[in-house]
Protein backbone atom coordinates (compact mmCIF):
# COMPACT_ATOMS: atom_id res chain seq x y z
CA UNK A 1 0.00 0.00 0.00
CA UNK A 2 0.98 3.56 -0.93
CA UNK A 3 1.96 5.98 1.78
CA UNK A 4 2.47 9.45 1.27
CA UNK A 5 4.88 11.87 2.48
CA UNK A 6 3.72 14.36 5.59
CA UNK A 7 4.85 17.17 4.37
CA UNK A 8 2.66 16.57 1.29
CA UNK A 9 -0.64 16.16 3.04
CA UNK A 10 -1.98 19.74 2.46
CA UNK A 11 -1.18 19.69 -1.17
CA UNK A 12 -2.49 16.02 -1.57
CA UNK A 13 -5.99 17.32 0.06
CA UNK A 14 -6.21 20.49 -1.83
CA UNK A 15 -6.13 18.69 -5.21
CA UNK A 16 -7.93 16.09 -3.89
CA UNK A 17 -11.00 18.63 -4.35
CA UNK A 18 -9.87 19.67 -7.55
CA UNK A 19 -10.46 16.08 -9.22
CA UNK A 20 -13.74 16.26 -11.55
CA UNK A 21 -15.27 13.22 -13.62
CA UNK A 22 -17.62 14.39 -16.40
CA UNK A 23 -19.82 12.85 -19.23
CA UNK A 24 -17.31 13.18 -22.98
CA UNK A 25 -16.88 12.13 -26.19
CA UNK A 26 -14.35 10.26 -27.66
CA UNK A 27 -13.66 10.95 -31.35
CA UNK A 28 -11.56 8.44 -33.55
CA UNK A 29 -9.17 9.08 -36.10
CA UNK A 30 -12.36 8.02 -38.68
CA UNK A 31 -14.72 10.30 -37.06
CA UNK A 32 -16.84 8.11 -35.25
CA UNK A 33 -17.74 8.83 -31.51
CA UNK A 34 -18.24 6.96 -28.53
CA UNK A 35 -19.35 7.60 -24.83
CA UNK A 36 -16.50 8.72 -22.14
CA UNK A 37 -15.64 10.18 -19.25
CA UNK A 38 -13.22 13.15 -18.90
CA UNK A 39 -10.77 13.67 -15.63
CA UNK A 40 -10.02 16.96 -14.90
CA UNK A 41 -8.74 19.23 -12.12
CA UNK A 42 -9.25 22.57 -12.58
CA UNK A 43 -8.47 23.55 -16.50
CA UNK A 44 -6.01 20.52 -16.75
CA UNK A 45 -7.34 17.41 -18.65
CA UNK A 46 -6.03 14.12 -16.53
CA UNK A 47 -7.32 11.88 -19.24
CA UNK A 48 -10.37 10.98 -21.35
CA UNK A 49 -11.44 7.19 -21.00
CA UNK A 50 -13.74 4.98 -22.62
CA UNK A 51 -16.52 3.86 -20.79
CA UNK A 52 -14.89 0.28 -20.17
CA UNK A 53 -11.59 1.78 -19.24
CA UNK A 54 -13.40 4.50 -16.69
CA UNK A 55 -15.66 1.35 -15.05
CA UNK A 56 -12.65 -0.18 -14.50
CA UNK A 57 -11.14 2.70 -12.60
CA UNK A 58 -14.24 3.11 -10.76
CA UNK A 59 -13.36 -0.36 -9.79
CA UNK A 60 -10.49 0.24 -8.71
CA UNK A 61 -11.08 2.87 -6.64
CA UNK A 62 -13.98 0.92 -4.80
CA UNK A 63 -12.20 -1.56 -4.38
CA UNK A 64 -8.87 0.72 -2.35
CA UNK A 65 -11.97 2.44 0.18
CA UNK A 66 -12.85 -1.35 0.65
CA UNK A 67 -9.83 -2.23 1.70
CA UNK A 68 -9.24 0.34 3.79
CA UNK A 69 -12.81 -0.44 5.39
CA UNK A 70 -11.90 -3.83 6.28
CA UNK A 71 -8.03 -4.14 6.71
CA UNK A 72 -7.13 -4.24 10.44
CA UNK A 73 -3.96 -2.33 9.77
CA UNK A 74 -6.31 0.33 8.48
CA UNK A 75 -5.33 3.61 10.51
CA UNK A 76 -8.70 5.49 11.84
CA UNK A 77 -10.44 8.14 9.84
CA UNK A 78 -9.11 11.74 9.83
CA UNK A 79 -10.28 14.58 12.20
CA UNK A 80 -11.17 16.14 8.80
CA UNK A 81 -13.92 14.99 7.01
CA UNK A 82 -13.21 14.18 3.46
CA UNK A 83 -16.15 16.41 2.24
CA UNK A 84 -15.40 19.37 3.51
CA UNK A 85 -12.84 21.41 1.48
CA UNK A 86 -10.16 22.77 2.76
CA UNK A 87 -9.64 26.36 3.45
CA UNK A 88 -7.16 28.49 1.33
């Protein structure tokens, strides 16, 4: 498992907040279009994924909260809560 640096944890939160996942189109070199997803933080495009591709990731990412929900090494929950955005 990943751990991050401390003197990184303000930085890591902020963009945290910044991440965005929204509806997109994928065009092909022919000109045909399909259904995506675009990843975004502020004006900076992350990636554009397939619908397949951005399941998986949503996968994924279920899958790390699980395992944070059930590991007994799991440390507790921060004092923050993650919905509240941190102040500038």
């Amino acid at each position: 498992m990943f751990t991050s640096q401390p003197d990184h944890h303000r930085r890591n939160i902020v963009q945290a907040f910044s991440y965005r996942a929204r509806p997109a189109i994928l065009s092909t070199p022919t000109g045909e279009q399909e259904p995506a997803v675009i990843l975004r933080s502020g004006e900076r495009i992350h990636g554009i994924l397939p619908i397949a591709q951005a399941l998986k990731l949503a996968d994924q990412i279920a899958d790390a909260v699980e395992a944070h929900d059930t590991s007994p090494n799991s440390p507790p929950p921060a004092s923050t809560p993650a919905t509240k955005e941190p102040s500038k």
